[in-house]
Protein backbone atom coordinates (compact mmCIF):
# COMPACT_ATOMS: atom_id res chain seq x y z
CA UNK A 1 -17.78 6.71 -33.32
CA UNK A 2 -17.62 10.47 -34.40
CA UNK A 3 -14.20 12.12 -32.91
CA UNK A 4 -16.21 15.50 -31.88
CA UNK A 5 -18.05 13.45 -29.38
CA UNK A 6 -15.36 14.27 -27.16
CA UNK A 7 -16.10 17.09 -24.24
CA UNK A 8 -14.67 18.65 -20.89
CA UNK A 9 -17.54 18.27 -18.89
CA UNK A 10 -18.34 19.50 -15.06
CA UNK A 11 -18.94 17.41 -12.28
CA UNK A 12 -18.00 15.81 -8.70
CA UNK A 13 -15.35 13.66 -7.78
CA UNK A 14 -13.99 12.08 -4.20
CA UNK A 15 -11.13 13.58 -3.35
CA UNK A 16 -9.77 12.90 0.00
CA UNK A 17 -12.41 10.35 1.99
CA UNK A 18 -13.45 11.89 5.11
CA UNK A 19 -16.72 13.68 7.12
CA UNK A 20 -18.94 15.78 4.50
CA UNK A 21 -17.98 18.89 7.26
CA UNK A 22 -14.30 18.61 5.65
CA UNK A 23 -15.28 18.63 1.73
CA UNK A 24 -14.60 15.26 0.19
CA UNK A 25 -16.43 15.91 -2.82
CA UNK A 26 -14.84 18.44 -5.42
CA UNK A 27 -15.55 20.00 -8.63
CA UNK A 28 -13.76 18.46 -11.48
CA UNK A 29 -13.60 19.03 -15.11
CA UNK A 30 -12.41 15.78 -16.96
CA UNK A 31 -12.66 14.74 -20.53
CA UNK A 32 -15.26 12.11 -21.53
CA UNK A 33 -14.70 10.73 -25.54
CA UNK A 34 -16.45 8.63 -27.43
CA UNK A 35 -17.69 5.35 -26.15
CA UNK A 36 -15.30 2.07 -26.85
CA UNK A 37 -16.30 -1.49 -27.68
CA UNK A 38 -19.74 -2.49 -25.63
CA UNK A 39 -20.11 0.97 -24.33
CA UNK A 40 -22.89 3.49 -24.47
CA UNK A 41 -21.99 7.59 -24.19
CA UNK A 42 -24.72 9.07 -22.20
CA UNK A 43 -26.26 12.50 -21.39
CA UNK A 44 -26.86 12.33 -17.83
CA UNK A 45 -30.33 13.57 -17.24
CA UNK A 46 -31.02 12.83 -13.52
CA UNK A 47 -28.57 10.70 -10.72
CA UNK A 48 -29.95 9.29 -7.42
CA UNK A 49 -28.06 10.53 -4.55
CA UNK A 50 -27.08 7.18 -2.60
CA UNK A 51 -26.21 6.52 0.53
CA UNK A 52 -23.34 4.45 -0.65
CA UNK A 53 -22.66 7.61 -2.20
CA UNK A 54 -21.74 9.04 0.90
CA UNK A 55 -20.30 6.37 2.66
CA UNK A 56 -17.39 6.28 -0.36
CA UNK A 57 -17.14 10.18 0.57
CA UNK A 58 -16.81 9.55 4.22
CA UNK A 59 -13.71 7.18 3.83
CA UNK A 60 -16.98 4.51 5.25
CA UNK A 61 -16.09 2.48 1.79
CA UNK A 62 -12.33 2.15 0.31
CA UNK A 63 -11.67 4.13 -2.64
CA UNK A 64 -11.30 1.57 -5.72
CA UNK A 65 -9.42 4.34 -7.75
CA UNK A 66 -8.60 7.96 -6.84
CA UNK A 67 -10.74 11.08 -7.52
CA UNK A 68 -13.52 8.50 -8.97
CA UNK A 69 -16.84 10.14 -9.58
CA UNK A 70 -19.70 9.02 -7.59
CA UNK A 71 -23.10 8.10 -8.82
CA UNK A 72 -24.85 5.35 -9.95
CA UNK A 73 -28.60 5.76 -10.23
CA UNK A 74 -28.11 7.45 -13.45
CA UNK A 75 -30.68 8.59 -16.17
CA UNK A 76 -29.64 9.77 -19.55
CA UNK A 77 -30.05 9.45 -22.95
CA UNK A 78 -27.86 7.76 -25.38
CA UNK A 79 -25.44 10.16 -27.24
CA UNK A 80 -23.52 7.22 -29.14
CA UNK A 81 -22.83 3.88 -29.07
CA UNK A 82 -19.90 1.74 -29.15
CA UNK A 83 -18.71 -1.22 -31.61
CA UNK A 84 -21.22 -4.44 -30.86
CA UNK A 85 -23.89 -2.12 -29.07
CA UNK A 86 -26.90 -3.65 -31.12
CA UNK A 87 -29.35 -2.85 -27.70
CA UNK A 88 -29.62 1.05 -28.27
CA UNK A 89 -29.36 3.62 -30.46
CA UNK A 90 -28.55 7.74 -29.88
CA UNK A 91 -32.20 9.55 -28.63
CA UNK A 92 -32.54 5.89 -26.23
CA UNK A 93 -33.24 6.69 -22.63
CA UNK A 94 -31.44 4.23 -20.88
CA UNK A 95 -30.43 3.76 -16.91
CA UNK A 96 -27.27 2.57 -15.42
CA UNK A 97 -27.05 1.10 -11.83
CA UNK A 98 -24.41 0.15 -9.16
CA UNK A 99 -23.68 -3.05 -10.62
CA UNK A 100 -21.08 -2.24 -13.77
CA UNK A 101 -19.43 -5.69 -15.13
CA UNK A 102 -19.06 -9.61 -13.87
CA UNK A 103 -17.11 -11.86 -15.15
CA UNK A 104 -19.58 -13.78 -16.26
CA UNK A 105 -18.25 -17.67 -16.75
CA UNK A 106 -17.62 -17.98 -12.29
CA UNK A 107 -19.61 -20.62 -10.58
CA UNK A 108 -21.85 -17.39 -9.46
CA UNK A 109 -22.44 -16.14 -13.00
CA UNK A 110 -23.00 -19.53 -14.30
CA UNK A 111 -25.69 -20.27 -11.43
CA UNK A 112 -27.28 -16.70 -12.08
CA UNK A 113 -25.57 -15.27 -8.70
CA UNK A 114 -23.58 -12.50 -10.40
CA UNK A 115 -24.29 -10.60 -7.58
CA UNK A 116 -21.49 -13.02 -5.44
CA UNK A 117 -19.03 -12.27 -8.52
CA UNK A 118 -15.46 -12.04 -7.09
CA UNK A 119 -14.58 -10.02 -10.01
CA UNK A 120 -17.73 -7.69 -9.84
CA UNK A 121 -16.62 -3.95 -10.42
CA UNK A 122 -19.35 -0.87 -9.85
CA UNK A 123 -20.45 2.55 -11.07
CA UNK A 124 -19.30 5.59 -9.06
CA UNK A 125 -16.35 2.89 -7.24
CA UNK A 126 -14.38 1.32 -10.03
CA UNK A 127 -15.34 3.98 -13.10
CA UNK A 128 -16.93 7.09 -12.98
CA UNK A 129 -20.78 7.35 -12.37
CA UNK A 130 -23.29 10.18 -12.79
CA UNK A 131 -21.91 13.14 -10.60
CA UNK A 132 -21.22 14.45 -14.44
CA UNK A 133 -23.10 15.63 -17.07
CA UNK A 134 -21.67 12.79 -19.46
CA UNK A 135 -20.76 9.50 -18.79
CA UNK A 136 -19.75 6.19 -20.55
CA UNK A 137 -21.89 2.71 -19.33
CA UNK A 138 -21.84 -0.85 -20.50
CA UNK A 139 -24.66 -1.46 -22.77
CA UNK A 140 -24.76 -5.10 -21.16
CA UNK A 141 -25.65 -3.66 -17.67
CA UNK A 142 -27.18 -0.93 -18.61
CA UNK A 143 -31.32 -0.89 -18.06
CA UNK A 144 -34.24 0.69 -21.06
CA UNK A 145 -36.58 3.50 -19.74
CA UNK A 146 -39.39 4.90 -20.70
CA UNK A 147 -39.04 8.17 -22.34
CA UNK A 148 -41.71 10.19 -21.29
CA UNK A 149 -41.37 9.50 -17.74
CA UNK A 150 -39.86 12.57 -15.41
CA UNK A 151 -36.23 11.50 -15.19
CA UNK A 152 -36.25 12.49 -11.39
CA UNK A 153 -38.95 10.34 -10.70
CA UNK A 154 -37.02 7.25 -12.18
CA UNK A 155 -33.29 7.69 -10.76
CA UNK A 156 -34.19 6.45 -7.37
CA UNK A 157 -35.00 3.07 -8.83
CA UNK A 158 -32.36 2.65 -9.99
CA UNK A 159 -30.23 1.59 -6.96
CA UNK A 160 -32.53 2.11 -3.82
CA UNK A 161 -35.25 1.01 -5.33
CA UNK A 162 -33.40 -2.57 -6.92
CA UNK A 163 -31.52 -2.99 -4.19
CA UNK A 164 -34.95 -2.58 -1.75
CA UNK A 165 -36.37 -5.32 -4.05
CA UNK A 166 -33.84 -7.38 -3.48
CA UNK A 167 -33.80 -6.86 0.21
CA UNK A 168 -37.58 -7.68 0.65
CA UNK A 169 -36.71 -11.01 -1.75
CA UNK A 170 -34.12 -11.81 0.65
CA UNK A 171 -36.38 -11.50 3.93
CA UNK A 172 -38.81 -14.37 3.08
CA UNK A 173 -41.63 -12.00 3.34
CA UNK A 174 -44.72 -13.99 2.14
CA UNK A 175 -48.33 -12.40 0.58
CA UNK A 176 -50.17 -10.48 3.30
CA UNK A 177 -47.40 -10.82 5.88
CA UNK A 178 -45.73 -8.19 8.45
CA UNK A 179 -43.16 -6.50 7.74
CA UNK A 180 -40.74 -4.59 9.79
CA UNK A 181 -38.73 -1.70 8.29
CA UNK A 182 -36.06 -0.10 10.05
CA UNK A 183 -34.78 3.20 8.62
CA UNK A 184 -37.01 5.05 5.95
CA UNK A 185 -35.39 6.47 3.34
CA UNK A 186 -35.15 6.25 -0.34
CA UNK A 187 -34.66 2.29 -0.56
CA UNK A 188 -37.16 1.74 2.11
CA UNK A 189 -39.89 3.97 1.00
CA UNK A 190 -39.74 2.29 -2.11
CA UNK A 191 -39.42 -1.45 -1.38
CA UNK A 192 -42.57 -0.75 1.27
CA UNK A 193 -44.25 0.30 -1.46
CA UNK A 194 -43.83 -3.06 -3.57
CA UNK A 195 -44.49 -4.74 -0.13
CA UNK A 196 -48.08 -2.87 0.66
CA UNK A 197 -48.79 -3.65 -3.00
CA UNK A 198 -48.71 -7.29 -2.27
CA UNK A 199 -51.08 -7.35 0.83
CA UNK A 200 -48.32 -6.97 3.65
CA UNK A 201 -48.68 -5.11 7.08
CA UNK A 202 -46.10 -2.82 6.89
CA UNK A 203 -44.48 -0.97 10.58
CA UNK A 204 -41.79 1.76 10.46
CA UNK A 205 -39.41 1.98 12.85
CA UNK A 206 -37.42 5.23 12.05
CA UNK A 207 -35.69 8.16 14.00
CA UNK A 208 -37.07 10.71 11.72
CA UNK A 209 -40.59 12.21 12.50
CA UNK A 210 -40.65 13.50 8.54
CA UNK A 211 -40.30 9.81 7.92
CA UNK A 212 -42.33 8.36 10.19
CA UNK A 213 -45.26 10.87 8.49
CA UNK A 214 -44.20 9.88 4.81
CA UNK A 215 -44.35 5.75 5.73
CA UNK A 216 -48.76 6.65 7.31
CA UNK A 217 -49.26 8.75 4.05
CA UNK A 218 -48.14 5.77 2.39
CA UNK A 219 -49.98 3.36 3.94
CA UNK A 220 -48.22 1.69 6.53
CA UNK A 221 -50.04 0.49 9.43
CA UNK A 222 -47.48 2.17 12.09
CA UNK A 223 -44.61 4.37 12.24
CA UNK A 224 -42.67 4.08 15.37
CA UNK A 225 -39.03 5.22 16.89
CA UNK A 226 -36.06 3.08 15.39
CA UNK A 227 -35.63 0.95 18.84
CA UNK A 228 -39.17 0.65 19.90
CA UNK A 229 -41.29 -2.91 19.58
CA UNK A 230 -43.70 -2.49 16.56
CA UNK A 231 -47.53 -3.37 17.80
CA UNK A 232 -47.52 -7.11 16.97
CA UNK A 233 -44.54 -9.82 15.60
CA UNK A 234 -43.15 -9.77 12.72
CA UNK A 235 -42.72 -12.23 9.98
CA UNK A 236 -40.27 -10.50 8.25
CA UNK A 237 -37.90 -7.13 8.36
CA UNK A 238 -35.33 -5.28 6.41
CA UNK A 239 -32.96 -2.96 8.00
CA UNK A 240 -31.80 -0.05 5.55
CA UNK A 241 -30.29 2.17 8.27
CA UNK A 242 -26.32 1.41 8.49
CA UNK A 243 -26.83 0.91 12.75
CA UNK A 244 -25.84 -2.39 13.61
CA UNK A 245 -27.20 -1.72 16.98
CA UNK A 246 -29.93 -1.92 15.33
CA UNK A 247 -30.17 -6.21 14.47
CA UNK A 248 -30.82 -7.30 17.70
CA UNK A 249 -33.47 -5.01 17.83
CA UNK A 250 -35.10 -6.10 14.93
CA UNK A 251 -34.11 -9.78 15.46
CA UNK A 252 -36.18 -9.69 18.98
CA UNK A 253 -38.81 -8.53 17.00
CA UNK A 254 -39.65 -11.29 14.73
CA UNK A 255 -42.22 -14.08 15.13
CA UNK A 256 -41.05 -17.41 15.00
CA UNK A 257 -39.43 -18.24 11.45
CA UNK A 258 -39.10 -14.63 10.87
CA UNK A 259 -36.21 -13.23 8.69
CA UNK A 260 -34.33 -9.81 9.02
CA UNK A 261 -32.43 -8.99 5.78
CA UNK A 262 -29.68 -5.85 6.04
CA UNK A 263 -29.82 -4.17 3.24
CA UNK A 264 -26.71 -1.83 2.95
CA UNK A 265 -23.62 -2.20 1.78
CA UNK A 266 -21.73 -0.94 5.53
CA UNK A 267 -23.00 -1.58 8.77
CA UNK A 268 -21.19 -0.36 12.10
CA UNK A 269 -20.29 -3.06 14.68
CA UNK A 270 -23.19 -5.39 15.33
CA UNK A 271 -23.49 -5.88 19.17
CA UNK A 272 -23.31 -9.79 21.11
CA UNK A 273 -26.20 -11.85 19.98
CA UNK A 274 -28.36 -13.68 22.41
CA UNK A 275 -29.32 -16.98 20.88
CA UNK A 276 -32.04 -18.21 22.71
CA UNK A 277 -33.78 -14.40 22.37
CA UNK A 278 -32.44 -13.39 18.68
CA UNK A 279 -31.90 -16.48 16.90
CA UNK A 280 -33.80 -19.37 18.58
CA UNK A 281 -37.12 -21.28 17.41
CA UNK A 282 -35.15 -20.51 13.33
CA UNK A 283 -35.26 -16.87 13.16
CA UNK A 284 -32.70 -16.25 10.09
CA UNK A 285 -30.14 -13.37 9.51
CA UNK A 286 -29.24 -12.18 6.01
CA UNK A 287 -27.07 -10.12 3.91
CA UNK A 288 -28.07 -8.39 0.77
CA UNK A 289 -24.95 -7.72 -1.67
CA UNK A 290 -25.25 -5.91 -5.00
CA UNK A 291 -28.04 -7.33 -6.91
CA UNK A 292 -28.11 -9.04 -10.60
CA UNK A 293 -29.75 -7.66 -13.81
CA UNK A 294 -32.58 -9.67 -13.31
CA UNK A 295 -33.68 -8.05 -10.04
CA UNK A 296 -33.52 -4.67 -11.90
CA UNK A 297 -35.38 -5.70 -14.35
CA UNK A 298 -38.28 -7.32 -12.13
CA UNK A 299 -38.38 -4.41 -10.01
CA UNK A 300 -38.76 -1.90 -12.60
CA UNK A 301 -41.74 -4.17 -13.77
CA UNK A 302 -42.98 -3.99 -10.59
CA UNK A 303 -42.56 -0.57 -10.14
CA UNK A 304 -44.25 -0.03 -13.50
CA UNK A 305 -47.32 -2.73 -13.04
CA UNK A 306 -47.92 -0.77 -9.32
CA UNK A 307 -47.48 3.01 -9.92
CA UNK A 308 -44.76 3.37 -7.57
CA UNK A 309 -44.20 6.97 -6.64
CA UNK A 310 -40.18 8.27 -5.54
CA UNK A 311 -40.74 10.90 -2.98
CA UNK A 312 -37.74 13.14 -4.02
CA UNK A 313 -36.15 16.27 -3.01
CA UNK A 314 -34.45 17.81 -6.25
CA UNK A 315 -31.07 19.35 -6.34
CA UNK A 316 -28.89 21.02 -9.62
CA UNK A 317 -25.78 19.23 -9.86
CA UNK A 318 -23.64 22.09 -8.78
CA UNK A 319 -25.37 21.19 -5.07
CA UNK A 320 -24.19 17.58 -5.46
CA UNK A 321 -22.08 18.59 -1.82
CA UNK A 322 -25.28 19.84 0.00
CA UNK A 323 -27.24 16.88 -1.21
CA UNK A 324 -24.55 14.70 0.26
CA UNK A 325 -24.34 16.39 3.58
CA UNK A 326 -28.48 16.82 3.82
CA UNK A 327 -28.05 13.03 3.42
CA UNK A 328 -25.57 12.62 6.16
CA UNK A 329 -27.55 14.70 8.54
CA UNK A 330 -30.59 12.47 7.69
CA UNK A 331 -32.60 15.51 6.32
CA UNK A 332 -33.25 14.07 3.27
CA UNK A 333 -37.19 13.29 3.08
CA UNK A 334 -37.53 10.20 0.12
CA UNK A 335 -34.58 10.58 -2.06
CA UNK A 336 -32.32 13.44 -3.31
CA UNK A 337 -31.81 13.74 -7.00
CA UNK A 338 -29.19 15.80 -8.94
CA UNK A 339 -30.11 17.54 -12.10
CA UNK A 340 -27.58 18.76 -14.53
């Protein structure tokens, strides 16, 4: 490790959780040294602007730590690497996701569930992420990127785009199937792309007109309001947008044996269930929590092996508080990206 690694570098960090209107997110300067045992020191080059992003702003998620900086769709290229880091070298483009460190020897690590690890910890909630221009990532958990691809294009995957895999895993949804999507932004334009690539009829059901327009233009066969029926049942659905209202909606619109996967990490208050008319003749309801390595490495095959495409809207990082409250106002188109 070489001592002059050391900087005082610019970014964002939470300060007091609450509604974008009253400035959670401030500039920071903080020093980031060399990287220790297992870690990798990394020029950011792009970070994904998440909606779990926002909801740690908002006070919607718990701080883990104070003033933590946010960010964890992060694309950057290795400055350094710590003691036992055989993986990459300085010059490697590498990407670092939400999930940060398991435990690895729990009944859920052992079974290849690290997801369910009680002792899970995250980038951007329990160490600082890529609101930066720097930041230090465990090589283990840590993903290799082509380096000739345009970094904005790839920081989406990185979170939306695993965790939208995942999601679409979790609802059952079978070759040529339909598929209901509720909410379309950066996970969901990206997991409907994996699901039109394997044959499925794919209806939006979104608030946003812009949205509605990107889901057509990417081939879905509908694009409808959030709480309307889509034109025929569906065999399977994944809700991104955080409206629990929103699951008995989607519930009542599933064939029988359908399965409606919720895809976020928060979700307001889910209203009374009807059983015979949400749940009956083995309609399923699932959660979706973190994801392992091995999803984000299948997805980025996938995402490779189709030519998925990230719509994104591109920010500097010295905007990282507009791109936040664009994202809270739901006038983000795709997904927002910050650029040192």
């Amino acid at each position: 490790m070489t001592p002059d690694l050391a900087q005082d570098i610019s970014g964002w960090a939470v300060g007091t959780p609450g509604p974008m209107a009253g400035g959670p997110l401030v500039r920071v300067r903080r020093e980031v040294g060399a990287p220790g045992p297992g870690e990798l020191l990394v020029e950011v080059e792009a970070c994904g602007v998440c909606r779990t992003d926002l909801h740690l702003a908002e006070g919607d998620l718990a701080p883990h730590r104070p003033a933590t900086v946010p960010g964890h769709e992060i694309v950057g290229r290795v400055l350094a690497a710590g003691e036992g880091v055989t993986r990459f070298t300085a010059g490697d483009r590498v990407g670092g996701a939400w999930l940060r460190g398991t435990c690895g020897v729990c009944r859920y690590c052992r079974l290849g569930r690290e997801n369910l690890c009680p002792a899970s910890v995250y980038t951007g909630w329990d160490a600082d992420g890529g609101f930066a221009e720097r930041t230090l990532l465990p090589a283990d958990y840590v993903y290799p990127l082509p380096g000739a691809a345009d970094p904005a294009q790839l920081a989406p995957l990185l979170c939306a785009g695993i965790i939208g895999y995942r999601a679409l895993r979790r609802s059952d949804l079978q070759p040529g199937g339909r598929l209901g999507v509720y909410g379309f932004g950066a996970s969901a334009h990206l997991a409907a792309q994996v699901a039109l690539a394997e044959g499925a009829a794919v209806h939006v059901l979104t608030r946003s007109a812009a949205a509605r327009d990107l889901a057509l233009a990417l081939g879905a066969s509908s694009a409808r309001d959030a709480y309307d029926e889509p034109p025929e049942p569906l065999d399977a659905a994944v809700l991104f947008a955080p409206v629990g209202d929103l699951v008995p909606v989607a519930l009542a619109a599933l064939d029988r044996g359908g399965t409606l996967a919720v895809a976020g990490i928060h979700l307001t208050d889910i209203p009374a269930l009807n059983y015979q008319r949400h749940l009956f003749q083995e309609r399923n309801l699932r959660s979706v929590t973190s994801n392992t390595r091995q999803d984000g490495a299948d997805f980025l095959a996938t995402a490779t092996r189709i030519g998925l495409h990230a719509t994104v809207t591109r920010y500097p990082l010295a905007q990282a508080d507009r791109a936040l409250t664009a994202l809270s106002a739901d006038h983000v188109n795709g997904a927002a990206v910050l650029l040192p």
